[in-house]
C-alpha atoms as a PDB file:
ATOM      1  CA  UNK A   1       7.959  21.717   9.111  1.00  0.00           C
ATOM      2  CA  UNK A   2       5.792  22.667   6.124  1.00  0.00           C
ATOM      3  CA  UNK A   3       2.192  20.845   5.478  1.00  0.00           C
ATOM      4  CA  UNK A   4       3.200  20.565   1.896  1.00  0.00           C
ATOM      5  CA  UNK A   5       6.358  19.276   0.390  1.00  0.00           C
ATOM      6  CA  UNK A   6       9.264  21.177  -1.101  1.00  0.00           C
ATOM      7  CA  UNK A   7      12.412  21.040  -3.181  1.00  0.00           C
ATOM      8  CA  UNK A   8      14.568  19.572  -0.301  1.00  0.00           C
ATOM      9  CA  UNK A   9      11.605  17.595   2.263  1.00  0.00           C
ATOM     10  CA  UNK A  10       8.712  15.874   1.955  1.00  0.00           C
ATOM     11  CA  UNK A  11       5.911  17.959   3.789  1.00  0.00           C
ATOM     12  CA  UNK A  12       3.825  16.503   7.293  1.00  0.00           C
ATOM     13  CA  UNK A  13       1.406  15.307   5.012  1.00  0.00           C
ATOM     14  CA  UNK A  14       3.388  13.167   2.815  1.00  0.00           C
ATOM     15  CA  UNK A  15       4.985  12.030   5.753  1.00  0.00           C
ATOM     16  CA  UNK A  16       1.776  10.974   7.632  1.00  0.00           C
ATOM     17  CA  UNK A  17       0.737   8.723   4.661  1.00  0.00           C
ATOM     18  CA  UNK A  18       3.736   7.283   3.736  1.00  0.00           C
ATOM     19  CA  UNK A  19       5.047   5.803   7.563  1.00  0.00           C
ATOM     20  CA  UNK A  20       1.235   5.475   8.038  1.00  0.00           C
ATOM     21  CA  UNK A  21       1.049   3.120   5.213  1.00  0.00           C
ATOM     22  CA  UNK A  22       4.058   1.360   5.816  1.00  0.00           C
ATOM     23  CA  UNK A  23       2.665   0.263   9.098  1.00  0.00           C
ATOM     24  CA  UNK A  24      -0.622  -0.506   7.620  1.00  0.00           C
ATOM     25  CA  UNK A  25       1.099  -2.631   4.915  1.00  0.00           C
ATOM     26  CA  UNK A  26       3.678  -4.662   7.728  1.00  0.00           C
ATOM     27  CA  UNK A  27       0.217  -5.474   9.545  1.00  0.00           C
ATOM     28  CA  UNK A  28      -1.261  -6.882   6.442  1.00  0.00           C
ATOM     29  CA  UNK A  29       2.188  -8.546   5.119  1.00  0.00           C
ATOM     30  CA  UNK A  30       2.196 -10.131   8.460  1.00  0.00           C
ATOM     31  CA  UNK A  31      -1.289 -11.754   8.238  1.00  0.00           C
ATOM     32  CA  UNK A  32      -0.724 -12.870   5.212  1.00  0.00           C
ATOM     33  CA  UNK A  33       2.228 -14.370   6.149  1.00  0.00           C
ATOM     34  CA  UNK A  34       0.767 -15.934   9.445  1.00  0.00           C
ATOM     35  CA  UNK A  35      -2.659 -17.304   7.189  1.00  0.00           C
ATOM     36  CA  UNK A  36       0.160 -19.080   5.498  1.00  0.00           C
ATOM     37  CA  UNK A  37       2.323 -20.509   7.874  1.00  0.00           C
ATOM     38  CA  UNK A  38       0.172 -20.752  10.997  1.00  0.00           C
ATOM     39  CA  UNK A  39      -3.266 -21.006   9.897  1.00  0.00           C
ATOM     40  CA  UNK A  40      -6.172 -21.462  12.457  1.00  0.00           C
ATOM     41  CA  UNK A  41      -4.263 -20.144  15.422  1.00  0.00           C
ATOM     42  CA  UNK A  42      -4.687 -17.474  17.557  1.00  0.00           C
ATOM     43  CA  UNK A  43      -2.225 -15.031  15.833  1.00  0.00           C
ATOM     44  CA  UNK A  44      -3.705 -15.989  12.570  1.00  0.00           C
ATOM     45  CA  UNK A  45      -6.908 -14.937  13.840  1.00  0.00           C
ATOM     46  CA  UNK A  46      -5.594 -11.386  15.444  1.00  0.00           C
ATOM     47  CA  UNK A  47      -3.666 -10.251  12.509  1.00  0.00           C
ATOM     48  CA  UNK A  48      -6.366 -11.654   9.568  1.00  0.00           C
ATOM     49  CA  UNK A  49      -9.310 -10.616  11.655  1.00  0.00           C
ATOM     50  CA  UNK A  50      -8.799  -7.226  10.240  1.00  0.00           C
ATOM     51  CA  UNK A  51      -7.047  -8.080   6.827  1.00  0.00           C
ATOM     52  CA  UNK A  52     -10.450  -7.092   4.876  1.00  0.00           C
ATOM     53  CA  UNK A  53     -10.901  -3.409   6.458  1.00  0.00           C
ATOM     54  CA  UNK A  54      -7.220  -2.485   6.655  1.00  0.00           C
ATOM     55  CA  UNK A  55      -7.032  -3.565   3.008  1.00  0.00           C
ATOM     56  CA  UNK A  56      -9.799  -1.089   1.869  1.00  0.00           C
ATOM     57  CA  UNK A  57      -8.562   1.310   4.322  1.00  0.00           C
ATOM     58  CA  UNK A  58      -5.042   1.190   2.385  1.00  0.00           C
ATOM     59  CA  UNK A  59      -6.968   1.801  -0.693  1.00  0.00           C
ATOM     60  CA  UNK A  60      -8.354   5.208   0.427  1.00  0.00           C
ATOM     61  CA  UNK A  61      -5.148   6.042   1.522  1.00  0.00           C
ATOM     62  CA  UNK A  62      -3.101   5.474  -1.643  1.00  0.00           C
ATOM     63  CA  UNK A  63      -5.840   7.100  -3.662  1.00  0.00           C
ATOM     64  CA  UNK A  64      -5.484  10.340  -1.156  1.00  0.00           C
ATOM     65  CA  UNK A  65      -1.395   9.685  -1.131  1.00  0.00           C
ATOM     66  CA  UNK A  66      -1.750   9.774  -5.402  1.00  0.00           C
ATOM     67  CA  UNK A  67      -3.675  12.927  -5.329  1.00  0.00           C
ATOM     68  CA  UNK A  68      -1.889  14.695  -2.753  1.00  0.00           C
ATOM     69  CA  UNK A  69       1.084  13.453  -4.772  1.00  0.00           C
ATOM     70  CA  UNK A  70      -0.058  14.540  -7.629  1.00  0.00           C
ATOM     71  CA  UNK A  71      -0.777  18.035  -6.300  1.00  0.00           C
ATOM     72  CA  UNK A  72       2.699  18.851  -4.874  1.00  0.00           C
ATOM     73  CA  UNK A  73       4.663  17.151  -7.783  1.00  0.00           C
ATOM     74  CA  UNK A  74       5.816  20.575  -8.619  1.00  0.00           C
ATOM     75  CA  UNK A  75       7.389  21.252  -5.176  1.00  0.00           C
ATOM     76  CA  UNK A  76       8.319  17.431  -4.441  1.00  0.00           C
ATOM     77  CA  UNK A  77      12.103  16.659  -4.023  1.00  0.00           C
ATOM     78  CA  UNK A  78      12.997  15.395  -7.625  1.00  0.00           C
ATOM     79  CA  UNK A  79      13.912  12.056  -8.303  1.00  0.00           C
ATOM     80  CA  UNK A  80      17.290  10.325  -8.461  1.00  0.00           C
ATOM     81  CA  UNK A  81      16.754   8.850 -11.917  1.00  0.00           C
ATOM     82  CA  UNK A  82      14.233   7.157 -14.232  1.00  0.00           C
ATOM     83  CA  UNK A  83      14.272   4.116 -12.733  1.00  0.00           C
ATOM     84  CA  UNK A  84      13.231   5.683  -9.245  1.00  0.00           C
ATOM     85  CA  UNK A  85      10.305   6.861 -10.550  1.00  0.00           C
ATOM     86  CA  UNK A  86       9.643   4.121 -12.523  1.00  0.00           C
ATOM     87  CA  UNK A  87      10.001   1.978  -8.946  1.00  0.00           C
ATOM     88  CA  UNK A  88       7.619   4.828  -7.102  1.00  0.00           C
ATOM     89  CA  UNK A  89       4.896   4.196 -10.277  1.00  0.00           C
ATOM     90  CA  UNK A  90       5.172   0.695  -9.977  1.00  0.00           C
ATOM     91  CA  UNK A  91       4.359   1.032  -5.723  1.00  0.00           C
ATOM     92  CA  UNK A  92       1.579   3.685  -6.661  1.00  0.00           C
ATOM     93  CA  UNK A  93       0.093   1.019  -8.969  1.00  0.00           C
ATOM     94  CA  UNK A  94      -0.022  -1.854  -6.837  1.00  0.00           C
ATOM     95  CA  UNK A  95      -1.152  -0.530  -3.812  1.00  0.00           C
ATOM     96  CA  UNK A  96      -4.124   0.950  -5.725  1.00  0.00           C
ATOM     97  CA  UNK A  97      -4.361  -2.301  -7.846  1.00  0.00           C
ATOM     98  CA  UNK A  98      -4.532  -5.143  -5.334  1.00  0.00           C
ATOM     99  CA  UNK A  99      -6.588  -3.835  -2.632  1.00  0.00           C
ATOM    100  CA  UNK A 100      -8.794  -2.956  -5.889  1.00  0.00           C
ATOM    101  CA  UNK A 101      -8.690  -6.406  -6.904  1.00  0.00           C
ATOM    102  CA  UNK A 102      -9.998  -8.033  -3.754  1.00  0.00           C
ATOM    103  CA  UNK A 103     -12.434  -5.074  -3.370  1.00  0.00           C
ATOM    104  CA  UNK A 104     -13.879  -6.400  -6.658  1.00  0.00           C
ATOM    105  CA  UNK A 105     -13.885  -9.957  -5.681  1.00  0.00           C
ATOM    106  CA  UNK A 106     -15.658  -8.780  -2.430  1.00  0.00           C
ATOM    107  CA  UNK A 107     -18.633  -7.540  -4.074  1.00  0.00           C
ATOM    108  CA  UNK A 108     -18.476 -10.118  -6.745  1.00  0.00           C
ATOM    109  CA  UNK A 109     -18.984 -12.981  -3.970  1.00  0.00           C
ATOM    110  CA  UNK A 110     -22.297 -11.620  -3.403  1.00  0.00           C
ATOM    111  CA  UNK A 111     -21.045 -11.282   0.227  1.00  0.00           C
ATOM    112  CA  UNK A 112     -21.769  -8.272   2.182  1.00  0.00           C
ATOM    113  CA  UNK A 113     -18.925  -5.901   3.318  1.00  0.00           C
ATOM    114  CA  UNK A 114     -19.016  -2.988   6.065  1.00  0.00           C
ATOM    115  CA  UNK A 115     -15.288  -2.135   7.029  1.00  0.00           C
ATOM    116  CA  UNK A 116     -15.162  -0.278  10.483  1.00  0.00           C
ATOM    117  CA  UNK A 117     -19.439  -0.924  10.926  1.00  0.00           C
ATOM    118  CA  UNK A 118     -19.638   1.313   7.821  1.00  0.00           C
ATOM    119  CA  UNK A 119     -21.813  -0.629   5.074  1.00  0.00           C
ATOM    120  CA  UNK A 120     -20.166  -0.269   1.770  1.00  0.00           C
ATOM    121  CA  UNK A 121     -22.148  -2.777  -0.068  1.00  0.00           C
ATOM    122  CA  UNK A 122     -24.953  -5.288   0.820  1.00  0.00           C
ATOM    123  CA  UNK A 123     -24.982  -8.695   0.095  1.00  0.00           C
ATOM    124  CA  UNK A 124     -26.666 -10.680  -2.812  1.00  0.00           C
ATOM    125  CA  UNK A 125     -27.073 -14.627  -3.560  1.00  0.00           C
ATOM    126  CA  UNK A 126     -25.771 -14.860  -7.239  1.00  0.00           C
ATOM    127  CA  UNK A 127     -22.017 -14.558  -7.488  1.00  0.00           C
ATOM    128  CA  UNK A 128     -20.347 -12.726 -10.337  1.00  0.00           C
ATOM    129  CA  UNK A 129     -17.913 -14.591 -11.875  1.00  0.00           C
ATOM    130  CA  UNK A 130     -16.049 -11.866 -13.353  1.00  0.00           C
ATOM    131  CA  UNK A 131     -15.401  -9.647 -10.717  1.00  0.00           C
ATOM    132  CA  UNK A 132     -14.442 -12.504  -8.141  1.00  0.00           C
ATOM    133  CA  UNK A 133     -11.752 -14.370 -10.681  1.00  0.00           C
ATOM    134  CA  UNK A 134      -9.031 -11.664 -11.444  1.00  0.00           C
ATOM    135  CA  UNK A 135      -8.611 -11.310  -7.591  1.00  0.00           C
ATOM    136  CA  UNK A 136      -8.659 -14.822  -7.269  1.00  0.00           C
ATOM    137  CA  UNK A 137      -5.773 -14.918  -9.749  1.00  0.00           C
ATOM    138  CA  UNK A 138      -3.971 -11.843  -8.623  1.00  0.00           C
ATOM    139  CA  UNK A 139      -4.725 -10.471  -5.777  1.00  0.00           C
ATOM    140  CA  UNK A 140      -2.348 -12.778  -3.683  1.00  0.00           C
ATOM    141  CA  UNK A 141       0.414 -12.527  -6.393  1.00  0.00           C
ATOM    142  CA  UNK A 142       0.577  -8.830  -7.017  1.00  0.00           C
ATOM    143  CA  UNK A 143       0.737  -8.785  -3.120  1.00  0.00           C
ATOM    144  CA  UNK A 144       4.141 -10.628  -2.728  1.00  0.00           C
ATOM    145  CA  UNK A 145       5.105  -8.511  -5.710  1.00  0.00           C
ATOM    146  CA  UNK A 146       4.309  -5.219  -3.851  1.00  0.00           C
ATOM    147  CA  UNK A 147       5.945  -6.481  -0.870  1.00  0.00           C
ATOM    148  CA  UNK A 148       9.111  -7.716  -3.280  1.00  0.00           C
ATOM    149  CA  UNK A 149       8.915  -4.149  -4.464  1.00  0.00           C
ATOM    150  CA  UNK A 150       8.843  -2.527  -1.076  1.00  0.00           C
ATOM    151  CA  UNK A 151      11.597  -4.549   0.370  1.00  0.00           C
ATOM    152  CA  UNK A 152      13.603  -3.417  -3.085  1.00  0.00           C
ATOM    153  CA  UNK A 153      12.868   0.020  -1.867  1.00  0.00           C
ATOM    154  CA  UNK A 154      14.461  -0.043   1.801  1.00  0.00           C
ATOM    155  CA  UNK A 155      17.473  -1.901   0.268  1.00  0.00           C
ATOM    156  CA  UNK A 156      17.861   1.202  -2.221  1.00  0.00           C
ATOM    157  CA  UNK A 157      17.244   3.717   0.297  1.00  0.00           C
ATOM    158  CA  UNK A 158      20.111   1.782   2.551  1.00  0.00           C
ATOM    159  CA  UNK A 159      22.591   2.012  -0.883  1.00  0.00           C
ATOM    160  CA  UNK A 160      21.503   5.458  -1.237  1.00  0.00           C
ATOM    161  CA  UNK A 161      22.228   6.188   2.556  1.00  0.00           C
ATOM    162  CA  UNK A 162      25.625   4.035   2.312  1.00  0.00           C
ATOM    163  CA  UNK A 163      27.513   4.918  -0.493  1.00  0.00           C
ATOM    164  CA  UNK A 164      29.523   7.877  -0.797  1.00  0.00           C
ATOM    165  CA  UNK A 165      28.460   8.325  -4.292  1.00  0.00           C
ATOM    166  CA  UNK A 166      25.000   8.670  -3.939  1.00  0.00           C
ATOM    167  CA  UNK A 167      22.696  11.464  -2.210  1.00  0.00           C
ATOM    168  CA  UNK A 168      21.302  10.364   0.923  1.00  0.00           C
ATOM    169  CA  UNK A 169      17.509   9.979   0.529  1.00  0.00           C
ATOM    170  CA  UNK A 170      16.510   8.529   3.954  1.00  0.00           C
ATOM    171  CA  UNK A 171      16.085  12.449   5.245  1.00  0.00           C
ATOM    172  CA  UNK A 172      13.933  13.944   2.905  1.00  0.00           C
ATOM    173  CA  UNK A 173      11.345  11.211   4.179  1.00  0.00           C
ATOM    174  CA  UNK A 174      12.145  11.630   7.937  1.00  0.00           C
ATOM    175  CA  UNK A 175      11.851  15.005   7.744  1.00  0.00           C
ATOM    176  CA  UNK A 176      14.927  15.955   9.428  1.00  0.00           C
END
């Protein structure tokens, strides 16, 4: 299997990041869900304990996923109709968008942050108002959204997969 993606297959590398993201992104659906539902208890703890780093982590990734995106778009399987890509845009955005989001209202907090040990930013006493209310207000809402979007996305790829009258998308992903 090719590195780089083609007419018929996504390459290794597209691969990589996209199930590697989708199990990044079911960890932090999960502790979201259990900060929710069971809040100060011990699997609240394991799964949010990490909800920060993973977060920033997935923002990394989708900016290397858009690039490397970007790069093979000429050799990348085309795509089934407008409204596919205007589904893929809309994932691209948001999982650029809300990890941005709370990265802002990170810094704006005044707290420090070192994901992984690695300091990103030190911390300061006066908060910024500015930086820490759009996450405030959307970071948690343009989450569900995202994971609204992504469950739209397995449904379509299960259509796609099921009907008779449309291609069968589910292997260009798995690589078989």
């Amino acid at each position: 299997m090719s590195l780089k993606d083609n007419s018929q297959r996504y390459g290794s590398i597209s691969r990589l990041l996209h199930w590697g993201m989708a199990l990044l992104l079911l960890w932090q659906f999960l502790s979201a869900i259990f900060r929710v539902v069971a809040e100060d208890t011990a699997i609240e703890q394991f799964f949010w304990s990490v909800h920060k780093p993973l977060g920033f982590l997935l923002l990394i990734l989708a900016a290397i996923r858009l690039i490397w995106a970007l790069a093979n778009s000429a050799r990348r399987p085309a795509s089934l109709n407008k409204l596919a890509t205007l589904g893929h845009l809309g994932l691209y955005a948001l999982l650029i968008v809300v990890p941005a989001l709370a990265l802002l209202r990170q810094y704006g907090s005044g707290r420090a942050f070192d994901p992984f040990g690695i300091p990103l930013f030190a911390g300061f006493e006066e908060k910024i108002g500015w930086m820490i209310e759009p996450g405030n207000l959307l970071h948690g809402w343009l989450g569900w959204l995202l994971l609204a979007m992504i469950v739209g996305h397995i449904v379509m790829v299960k259509v796609h997969r099921r009907s008779p009258s449309h291609e069968d998308v589910l292997p260009r992903m798995l690589g078989n």
